[in-house]
Protein backbone atom coordinates (compact mmCIF):
# COMPACT_ATOMS: atom_id res chain seq x y z
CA UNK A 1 20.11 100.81 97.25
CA UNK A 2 22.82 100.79 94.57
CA UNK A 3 24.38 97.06 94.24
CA UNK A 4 27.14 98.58 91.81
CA UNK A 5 29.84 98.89 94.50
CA UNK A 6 33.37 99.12 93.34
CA UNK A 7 35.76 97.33 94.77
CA UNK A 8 39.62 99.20 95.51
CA UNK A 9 42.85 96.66 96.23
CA UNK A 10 45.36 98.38 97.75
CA UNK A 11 48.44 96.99 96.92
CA UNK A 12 52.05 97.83 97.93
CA UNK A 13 54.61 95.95 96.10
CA UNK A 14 58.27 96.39 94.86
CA UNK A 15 57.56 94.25 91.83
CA UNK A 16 56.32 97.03 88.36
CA UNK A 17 55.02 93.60 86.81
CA UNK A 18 52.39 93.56 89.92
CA UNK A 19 52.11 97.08 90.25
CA UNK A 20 51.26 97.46 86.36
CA UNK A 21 48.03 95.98 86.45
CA UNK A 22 47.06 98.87 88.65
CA UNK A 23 44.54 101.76 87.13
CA UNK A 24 47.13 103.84 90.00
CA UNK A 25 50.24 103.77 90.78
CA UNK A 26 50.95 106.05 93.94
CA UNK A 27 55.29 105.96 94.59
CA UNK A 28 56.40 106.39 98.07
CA UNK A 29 59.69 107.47 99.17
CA UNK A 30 60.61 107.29 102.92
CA UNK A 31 57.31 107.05 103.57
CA UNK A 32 55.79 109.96 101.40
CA UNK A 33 54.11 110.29 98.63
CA UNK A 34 56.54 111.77 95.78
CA UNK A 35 55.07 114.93 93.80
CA UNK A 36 53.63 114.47 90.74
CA UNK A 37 56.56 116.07 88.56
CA UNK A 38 58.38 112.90 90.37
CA UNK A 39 55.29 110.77 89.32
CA UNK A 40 55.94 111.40 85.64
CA UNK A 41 59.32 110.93 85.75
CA UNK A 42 58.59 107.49 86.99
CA UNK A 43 56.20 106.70 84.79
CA UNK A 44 58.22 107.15 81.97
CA UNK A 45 60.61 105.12 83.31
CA UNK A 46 58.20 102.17 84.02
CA UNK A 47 57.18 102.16 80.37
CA UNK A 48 60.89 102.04 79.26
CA UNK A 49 60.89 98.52 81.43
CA UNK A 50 60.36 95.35 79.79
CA UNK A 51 57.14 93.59 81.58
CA UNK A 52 56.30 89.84 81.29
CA UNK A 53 52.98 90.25 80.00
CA UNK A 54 52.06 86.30 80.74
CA UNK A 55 53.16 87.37 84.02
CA UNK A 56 50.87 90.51 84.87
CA UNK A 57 47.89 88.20 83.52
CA UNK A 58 48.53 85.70 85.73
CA UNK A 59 48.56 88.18 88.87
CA UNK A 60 45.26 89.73 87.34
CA UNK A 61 43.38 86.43 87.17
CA UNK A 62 44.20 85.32 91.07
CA UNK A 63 43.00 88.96 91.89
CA UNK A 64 39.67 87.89 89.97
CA UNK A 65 39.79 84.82 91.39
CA UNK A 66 39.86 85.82 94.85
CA UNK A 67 37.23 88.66 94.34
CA UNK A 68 35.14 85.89 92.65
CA UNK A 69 35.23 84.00 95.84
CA UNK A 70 34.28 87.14 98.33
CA UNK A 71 31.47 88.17 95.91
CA UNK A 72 30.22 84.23 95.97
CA UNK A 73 30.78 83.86 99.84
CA UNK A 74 28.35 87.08 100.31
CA UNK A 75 25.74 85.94 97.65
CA UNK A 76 26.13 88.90 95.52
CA UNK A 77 26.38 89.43 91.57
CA UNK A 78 29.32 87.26 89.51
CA UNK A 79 28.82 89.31 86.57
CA UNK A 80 31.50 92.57 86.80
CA UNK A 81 34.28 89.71 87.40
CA UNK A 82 32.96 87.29 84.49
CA UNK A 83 32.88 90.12 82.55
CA UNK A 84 36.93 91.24 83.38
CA UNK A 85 37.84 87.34 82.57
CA UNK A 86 36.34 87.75 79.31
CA UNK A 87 37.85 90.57 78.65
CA UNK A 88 40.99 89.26 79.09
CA UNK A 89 40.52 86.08 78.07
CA UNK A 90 39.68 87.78 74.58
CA UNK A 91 42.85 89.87 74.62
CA UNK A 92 44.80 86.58 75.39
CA UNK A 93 43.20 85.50 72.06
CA UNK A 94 44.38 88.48 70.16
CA UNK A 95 48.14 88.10 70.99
């Protein structure tokens, strides 16, 4: 049995500071997904917007934290999520 499972959030949010921190970002317009000519136009956009970066960490570490609570309430293996605060614990350190 493979115990490297990924995990996927879904999240759907109004807020680009929340939704940056996302490997995705799917747009929906009255309840469809735009087309991807749309989905570049958005994205550049988004990276004209000015995004607390303090702000996005912050949301990342309570995702961590709560995924570090589901993977310690089933028993399993701490180290993917030790391994993402790390990582951003070391880019904290290099701003």
């Amino acid at each position: 049995m493979n115990s490297a499972m990924g995990v996927t959030f879904v999240i759907a949010t109004h807020n680009m500071e929340v939704a940056s921190i996302g490997s995705r970002i799917i747009y929906l317009r009255g309840g469809r997904v735009m087309s991807e000519s749309d989905l570049v136009r958005i994205k550049e956009e988004f990276s004209k917007l000015r995004v607390d970066k303090t702000a996005v960490i912050k949301s990342y570490l309570r995702i961590l934290d709560l995924e570090e609570r589901r993977l310690r309430r089933l028993g399993q293996d701490l180290s993917e999520v030790e391994r993402k605060r790390d990582l951003i614990n070391s880019f904290i350190g290099s701003t």
